[in-house]
C-alpha atoms as a PDB file:
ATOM      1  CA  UNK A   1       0.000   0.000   0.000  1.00  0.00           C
ATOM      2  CA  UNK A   2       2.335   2.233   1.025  1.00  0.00           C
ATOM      3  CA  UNK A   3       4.841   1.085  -1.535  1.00  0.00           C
ATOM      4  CA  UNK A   4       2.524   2.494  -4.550  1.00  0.00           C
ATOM      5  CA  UNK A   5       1.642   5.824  -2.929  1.00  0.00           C
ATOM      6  CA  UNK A   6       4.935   6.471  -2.950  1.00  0.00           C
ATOM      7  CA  UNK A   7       5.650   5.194  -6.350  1.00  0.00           C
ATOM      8  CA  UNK A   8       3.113   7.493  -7.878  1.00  0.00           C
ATOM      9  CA  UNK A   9       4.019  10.470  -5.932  1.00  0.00           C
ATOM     10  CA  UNK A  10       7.903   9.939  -7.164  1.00  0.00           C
ATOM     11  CA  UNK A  11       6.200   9.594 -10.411  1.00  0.00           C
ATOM     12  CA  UNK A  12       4.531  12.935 -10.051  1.00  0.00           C
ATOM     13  CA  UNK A  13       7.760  14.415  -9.118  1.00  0.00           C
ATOM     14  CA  UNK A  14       9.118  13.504 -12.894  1.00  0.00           C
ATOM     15  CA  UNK A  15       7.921  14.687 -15.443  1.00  0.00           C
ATOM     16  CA  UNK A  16       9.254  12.920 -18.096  1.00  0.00           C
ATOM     17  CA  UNK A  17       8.127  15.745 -21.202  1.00  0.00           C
ATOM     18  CA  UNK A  18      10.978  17.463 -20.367  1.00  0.00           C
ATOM     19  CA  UNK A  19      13.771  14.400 -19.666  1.00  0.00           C
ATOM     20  CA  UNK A  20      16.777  14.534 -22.490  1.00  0.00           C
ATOM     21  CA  UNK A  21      18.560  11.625 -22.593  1.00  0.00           C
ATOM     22  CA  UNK A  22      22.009  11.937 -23.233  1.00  0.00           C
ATOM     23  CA  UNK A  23      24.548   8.933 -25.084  1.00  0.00           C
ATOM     24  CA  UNK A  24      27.668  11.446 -23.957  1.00  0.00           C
ATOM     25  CA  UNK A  25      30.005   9.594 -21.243  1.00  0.00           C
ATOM     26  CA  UNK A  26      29.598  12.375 -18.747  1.00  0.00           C
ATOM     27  CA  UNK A  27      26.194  14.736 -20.297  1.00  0.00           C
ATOM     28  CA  UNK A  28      28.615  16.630 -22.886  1.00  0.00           C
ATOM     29  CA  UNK A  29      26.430  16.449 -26.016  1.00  0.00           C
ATOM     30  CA  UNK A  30      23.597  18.008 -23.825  1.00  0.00           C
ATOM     31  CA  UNK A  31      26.009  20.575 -22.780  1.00  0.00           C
ATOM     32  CA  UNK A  32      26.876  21.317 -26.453  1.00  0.00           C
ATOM     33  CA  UNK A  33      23.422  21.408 -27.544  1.00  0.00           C
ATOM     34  CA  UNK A  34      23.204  24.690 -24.575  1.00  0.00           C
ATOM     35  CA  UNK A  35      26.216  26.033 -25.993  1.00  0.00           C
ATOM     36  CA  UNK A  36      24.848  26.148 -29.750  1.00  0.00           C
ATOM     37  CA  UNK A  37      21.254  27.411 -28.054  1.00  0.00           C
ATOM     38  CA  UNK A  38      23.179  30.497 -27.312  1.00  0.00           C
ATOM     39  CA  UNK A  39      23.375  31.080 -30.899  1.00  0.00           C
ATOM     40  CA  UNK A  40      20.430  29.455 -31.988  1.00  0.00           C
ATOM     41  CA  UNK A  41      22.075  27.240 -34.504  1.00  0.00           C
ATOM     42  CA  UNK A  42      19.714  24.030 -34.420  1.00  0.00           C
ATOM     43  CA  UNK A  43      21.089  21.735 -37.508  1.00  0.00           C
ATOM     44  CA  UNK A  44      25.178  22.015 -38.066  1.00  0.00           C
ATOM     45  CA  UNK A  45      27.801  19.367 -38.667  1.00  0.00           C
ATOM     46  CA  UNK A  46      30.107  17.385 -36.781  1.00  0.00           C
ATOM     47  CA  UNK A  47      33.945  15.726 -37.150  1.00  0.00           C
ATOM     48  CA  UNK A  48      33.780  12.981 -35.025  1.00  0.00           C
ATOM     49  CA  UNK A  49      37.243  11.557 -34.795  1.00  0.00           C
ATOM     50  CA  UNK A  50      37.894   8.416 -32.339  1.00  0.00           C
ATOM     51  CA  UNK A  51      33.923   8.003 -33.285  1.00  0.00           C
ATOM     52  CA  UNK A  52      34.320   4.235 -31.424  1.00  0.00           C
ATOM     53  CA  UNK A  53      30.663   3.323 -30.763  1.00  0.00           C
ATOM     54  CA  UNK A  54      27.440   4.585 -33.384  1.00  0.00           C
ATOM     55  CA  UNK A  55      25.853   5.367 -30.177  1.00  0.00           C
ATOM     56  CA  UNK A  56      27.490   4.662 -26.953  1.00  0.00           C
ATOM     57  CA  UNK A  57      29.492   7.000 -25.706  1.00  0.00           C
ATOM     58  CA  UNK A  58      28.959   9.248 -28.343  1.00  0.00           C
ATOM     59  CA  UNK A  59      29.251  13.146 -28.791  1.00  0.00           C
ATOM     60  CA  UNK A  60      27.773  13.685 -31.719  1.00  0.00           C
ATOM     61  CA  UNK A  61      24.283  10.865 -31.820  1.00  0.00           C
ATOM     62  CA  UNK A  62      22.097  13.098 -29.848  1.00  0.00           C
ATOM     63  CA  UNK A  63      22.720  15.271 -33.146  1.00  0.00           C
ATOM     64  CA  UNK A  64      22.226  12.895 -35.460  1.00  0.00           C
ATOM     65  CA  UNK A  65      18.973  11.695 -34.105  1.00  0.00           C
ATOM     66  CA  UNK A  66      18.119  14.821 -34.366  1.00  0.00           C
ATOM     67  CA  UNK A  67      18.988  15.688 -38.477  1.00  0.00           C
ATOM     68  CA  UNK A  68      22.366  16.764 -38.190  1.00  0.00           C
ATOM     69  CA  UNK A  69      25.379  14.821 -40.308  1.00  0.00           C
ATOM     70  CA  UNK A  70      29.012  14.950 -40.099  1.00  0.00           C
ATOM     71  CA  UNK A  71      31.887  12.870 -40.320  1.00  0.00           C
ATOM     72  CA  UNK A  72      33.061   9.575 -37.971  1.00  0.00           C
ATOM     73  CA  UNK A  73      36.739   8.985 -38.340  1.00  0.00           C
ATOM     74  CA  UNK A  74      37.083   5.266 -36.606  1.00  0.00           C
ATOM     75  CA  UNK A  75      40.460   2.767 -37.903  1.00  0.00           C
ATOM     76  CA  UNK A  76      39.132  -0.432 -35.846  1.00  0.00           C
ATOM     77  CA  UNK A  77      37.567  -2.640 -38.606  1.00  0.00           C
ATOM     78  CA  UNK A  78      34.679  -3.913 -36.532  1.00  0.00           C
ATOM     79  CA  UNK A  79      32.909  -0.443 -35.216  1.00  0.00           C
ATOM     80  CA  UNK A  80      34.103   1.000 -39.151  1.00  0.00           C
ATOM     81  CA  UNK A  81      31.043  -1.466 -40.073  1.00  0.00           C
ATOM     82  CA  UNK A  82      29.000  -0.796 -37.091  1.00  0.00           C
ATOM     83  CA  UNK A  83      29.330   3.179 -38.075  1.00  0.00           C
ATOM     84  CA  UNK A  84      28.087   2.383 -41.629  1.00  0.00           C
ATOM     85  CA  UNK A  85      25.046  -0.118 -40.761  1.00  0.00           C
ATOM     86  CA  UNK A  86      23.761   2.368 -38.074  1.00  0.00           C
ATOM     87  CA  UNK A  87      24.381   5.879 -38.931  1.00  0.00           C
ATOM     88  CA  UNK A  88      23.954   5.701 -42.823  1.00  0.00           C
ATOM     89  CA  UNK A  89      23.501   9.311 -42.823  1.00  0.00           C
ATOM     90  CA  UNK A  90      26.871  10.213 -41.654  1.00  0.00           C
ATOM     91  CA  UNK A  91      30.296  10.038 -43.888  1.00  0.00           C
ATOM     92  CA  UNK A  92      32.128   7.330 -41.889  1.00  0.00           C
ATOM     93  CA  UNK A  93      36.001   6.879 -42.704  1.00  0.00           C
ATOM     94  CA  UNK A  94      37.910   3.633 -41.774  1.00  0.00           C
ATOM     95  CA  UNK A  95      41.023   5.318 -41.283  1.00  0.00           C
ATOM     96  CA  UNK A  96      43.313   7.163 -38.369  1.00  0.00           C
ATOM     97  CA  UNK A  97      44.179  10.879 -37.838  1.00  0.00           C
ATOM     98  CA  UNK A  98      47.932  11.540 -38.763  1.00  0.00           C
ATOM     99  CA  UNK A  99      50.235  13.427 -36.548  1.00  0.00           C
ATOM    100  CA  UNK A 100      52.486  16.558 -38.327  1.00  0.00           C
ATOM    101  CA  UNK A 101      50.358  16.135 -41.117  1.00  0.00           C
ATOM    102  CA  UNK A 102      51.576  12.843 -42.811  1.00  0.00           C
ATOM    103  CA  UNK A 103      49.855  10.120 -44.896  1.00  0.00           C
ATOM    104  CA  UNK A 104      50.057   6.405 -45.291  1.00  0.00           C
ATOM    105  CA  UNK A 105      49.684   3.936 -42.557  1.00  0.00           C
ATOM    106  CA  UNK A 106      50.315   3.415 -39.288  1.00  0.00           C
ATOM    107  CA  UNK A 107      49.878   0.821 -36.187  1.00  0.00           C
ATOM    108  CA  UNK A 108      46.894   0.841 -34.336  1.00  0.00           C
ATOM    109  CA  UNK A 109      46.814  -1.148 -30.655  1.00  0.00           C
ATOM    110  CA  UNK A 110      43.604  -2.468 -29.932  1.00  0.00           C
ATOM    111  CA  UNK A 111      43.014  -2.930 -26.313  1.00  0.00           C
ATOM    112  CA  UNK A 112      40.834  -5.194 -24.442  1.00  0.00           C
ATOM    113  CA  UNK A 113      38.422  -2.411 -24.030  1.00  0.00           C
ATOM    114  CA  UNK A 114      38.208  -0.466 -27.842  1.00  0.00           C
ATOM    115  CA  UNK A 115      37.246   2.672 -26.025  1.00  0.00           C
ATOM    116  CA  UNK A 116      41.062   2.612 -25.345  1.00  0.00           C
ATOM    117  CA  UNK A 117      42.541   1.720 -28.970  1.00  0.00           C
ATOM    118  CA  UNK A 118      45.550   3.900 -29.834  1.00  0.00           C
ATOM    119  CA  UNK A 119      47.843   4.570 -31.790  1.00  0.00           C
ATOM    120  CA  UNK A 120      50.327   5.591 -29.558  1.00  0.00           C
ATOM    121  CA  UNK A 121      52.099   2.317 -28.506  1.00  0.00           C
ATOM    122  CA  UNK A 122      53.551   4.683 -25.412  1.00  0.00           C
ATOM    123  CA  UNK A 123      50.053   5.076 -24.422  1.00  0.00           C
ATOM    124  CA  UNK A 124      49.110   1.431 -24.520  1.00  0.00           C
ATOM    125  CA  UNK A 125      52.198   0.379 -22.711  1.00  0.00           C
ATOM    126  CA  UNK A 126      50.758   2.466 -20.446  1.00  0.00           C
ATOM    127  CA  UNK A 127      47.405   1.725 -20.319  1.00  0.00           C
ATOM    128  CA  UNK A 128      48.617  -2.335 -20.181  1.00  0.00           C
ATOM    129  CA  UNK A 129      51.031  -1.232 -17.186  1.00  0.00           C
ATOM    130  CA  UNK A 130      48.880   0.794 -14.652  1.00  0.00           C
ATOM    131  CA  UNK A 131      44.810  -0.541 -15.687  1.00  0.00           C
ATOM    132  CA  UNK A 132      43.581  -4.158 -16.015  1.00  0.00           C
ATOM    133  CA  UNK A 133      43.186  -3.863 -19.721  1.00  0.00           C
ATOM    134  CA  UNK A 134      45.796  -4.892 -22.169  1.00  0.00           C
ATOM    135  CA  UNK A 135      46.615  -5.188 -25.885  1.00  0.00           C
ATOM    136  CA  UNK A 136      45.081  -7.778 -28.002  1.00  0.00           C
ATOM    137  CA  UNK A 137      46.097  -7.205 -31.152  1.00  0.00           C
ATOM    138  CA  UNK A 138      47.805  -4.415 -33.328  1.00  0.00           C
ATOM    139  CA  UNK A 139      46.702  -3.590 -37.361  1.00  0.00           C
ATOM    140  CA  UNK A 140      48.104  -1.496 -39.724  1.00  0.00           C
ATOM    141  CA  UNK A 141      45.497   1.336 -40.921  1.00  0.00           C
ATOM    142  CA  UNK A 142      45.839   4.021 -42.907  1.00  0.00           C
ATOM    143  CA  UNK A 143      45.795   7.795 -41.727  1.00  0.00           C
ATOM    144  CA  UNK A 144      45.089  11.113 -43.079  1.00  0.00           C
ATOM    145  CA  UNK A 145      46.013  14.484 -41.572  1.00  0.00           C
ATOM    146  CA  UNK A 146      42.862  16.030 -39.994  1.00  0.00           C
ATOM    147  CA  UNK A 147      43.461  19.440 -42.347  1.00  0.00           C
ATOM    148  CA  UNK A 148      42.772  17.167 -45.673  1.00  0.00           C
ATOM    149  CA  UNK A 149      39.947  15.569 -43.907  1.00  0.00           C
ATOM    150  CA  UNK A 150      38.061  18.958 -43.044  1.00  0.00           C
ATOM    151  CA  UNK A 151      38.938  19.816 -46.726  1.00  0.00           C
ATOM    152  CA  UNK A 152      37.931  16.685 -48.753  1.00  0.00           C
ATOM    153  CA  UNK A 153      34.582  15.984 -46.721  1.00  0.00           C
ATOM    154  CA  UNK A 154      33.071  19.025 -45.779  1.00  0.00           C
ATOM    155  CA  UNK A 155      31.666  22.426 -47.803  1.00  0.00           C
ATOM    156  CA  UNK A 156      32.375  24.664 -44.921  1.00  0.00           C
ATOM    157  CA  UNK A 157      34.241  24.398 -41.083  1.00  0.00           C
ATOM    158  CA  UNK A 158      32.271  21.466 -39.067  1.00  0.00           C
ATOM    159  CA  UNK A 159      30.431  22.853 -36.286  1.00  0.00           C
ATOM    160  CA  UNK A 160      32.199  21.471 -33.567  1.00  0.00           C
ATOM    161  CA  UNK A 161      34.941  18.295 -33.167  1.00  0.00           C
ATOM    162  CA  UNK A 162      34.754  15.798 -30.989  1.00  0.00           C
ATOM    163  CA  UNK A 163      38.415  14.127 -30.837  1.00  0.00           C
ATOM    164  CA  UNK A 164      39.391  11.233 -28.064  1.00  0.00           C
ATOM    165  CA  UNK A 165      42.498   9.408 -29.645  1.00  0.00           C
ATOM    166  CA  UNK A 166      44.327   8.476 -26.620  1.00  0.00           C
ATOM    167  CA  UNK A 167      47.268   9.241 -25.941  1.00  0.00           C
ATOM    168  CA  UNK A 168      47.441  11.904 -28.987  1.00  0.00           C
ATOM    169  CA  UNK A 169      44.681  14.552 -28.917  1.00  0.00           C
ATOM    170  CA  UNK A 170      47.109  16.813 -28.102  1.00  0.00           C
ATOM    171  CA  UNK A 171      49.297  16.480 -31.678  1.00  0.00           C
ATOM    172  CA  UNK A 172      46.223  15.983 -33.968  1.00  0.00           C
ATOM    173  CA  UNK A 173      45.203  19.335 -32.449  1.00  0.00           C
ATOM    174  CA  UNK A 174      48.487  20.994 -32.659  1.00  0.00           C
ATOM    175  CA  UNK A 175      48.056  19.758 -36.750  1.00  0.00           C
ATOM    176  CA  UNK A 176      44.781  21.821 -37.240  1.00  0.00           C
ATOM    177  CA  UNK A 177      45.175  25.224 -39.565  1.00  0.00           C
ATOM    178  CA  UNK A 178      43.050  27.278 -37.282  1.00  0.00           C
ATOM    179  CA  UNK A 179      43.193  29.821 -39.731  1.00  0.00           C
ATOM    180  CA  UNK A 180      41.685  27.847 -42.239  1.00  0.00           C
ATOM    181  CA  UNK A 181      39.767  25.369 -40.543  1.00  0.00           C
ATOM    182  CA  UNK A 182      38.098  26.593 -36.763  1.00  0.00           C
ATOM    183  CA  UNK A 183      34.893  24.741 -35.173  1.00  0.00           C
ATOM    184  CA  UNK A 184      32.870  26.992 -33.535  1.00  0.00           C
ATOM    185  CA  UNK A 185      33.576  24.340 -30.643  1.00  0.00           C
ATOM    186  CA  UNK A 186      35.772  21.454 -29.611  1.00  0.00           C
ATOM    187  CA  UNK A 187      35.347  18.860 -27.098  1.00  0.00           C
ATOM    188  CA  UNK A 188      38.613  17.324 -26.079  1.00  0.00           C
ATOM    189  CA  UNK A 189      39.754  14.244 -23.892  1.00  0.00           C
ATOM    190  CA  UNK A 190      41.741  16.180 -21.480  1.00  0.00           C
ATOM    191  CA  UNK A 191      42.541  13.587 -18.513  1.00  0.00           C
ATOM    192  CA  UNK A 192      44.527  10.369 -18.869  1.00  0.00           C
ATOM    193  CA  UNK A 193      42.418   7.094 -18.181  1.00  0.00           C
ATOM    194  CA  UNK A 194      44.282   5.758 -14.969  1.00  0.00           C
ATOM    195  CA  UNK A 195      41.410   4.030 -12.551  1.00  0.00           C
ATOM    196  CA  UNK A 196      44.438   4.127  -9.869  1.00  0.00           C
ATOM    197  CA  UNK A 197      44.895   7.568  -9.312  1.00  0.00           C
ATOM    198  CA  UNK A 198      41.845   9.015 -11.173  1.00  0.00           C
ATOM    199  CA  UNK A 199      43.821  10.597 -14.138  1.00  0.00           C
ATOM    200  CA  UNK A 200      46.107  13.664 -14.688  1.00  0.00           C
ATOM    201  CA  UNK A 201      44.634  16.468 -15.834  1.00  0.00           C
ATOM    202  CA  UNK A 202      46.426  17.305 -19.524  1.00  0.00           C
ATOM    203  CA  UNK A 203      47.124  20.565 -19.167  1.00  0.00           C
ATOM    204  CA  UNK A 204      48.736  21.287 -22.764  1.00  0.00           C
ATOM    205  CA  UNK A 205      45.680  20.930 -24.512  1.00  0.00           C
ATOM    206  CA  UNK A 206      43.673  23.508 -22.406  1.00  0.00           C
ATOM    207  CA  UNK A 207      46.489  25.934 -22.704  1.00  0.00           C
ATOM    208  CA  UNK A 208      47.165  25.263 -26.095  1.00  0.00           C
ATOM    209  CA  UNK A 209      43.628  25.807 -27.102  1.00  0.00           C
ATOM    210  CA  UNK A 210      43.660  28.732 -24.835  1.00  0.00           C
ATOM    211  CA  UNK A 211      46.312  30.028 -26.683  1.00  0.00           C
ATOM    212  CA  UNK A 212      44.249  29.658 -30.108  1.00  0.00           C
ATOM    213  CA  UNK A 213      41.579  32.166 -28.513  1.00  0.00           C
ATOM    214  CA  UNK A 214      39.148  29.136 -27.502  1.00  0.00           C
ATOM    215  CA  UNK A 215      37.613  29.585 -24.145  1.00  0.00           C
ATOM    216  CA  UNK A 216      36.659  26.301 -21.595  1.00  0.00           C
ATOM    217  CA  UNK A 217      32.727  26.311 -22.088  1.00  0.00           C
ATOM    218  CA  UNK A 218      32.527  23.478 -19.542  1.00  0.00           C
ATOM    219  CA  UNK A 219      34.546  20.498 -17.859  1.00  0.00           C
ATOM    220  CA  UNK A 220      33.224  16.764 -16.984  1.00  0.00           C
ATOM    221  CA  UNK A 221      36.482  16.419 -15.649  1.00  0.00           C
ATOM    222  CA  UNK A 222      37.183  13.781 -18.194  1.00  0.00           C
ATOM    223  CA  UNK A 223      36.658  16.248 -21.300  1.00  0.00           C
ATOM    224  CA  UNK A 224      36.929  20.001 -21.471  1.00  0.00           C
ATOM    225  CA  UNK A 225      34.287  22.008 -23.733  1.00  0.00           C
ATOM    226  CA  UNK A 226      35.871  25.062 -25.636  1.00  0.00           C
ATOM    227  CA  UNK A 227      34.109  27.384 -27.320  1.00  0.00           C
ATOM    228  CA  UNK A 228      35.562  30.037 -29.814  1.00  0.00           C
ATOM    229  CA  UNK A 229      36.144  33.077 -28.132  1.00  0.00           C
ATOM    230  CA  UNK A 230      35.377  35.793 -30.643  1.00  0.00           C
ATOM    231  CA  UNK A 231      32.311  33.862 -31.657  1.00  0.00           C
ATOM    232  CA  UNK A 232      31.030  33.292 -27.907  1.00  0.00           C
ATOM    233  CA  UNK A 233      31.692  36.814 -26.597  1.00  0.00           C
ATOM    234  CA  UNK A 234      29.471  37.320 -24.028  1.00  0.00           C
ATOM    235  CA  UNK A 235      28.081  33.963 -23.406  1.00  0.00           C
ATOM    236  CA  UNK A 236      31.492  32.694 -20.937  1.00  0.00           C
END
């Protein structure tokens, strides 16, 4: 008896017209969508690179449900074809993001969890060292630098760019021709995965993005949101 009082009195307390579900690890695609609210863009495009899961995890699916396309850069064979059966909308590329702007191929390391695939055998030394997961395998894919991948796939700057590469968000960013190519927003992996300690926070990419007149929107802790600064004035 007293059980379903309660129930439907919690129930009243939710109100479930206005729930948004989010597929982001920590809410960051909601907190995108509040950052483009600000300047009423409702429909833009998206370069999602280390795109891993069609939905899981995801920055950019609450977008695509919702009309918008973009681009999914994922190397790892497997979630390539689960990219292309489930988001047939989107441009998905079965390739890696070059560092200092080269071309050809390179080694991925996939882990025992793919959320943690690198190419950065450092990283996965690292990641088999200090964390219960470990490599199972390692491919050779090939990689394009993320300049000729804004410039062969989209008409005009993608919206914003998700990028979580492990290990080498940092370089890919340090690649971009901001004065060419600049997202109205990036959302960047900025701690190392460590379950130990809880992560260092990586510094270098806040400051370098800092440094290319972004501004930190918001931080999960586990990714930073940065907003163009000229664009945003007045809204952080």
């Amino acid at each position: 008896m007293y059980s379903s009082w309660l129930k439907r009195n919690l129930l009243k307390l939710c109100d479930y017209r206005y729930a948004r579900h989010s597929f982001s690890q920590f809410g960051e695609d909601l907190i995108i969508e509040q950052a483009f609210n600000l300047l009423a863009c409702q429909k833009f495009t998206y370069l999602d690179i280390g795109a891993n899961h069609p939905s899981r995890l995801s920055n950019s699916f609450y977008f695509y449900r919702r009309g918008s396309t973009g681009v999914l850069v994922e190397p790892d064979p497997n979630l390539y074809r689960l990219l292309k059966r489930k988001r047939p909308r989107d441009i998905t590329l079965n390739c890696g993001v070059s560092v200092y702007g080269t071309t050809g191929k390179q080694t991925l390391y996939l882990m025992s969890s793919n959320v943690l695939n690198t190419f950065s055998l450092e990283e996965a030394e690292r990641i088999q060292r200090t964390t219960p997961f470990h490599i199972v395998d390692s491919i050779d894919v090939d990689v394009l630098p993320v300049n000729s991948i804004i410039d062969l796939y989209f008409s005009d700057i993608p919206f914003f760019m998700s990028i979580d590469i492990e290990g080498l968000d940092l370089q890919i960013l340090q690649d971009i021709n901001f004065s060419l190519y600049r997202p109205l927003l990036i959302v960047s992996e900025t701690l190392t995965f460590d379950p130990a300690t809880g992560g260092r926070k990586i510094s270098e990419i806040i400051e370098f993005l800092i440094s290319k007149n972004y501004s930190i929107f918001a931080d999960t802790r586990c990714n930073t949101i940065f907003v163009d600064s000229l664009r945003f004035q007045g809204h952080v």
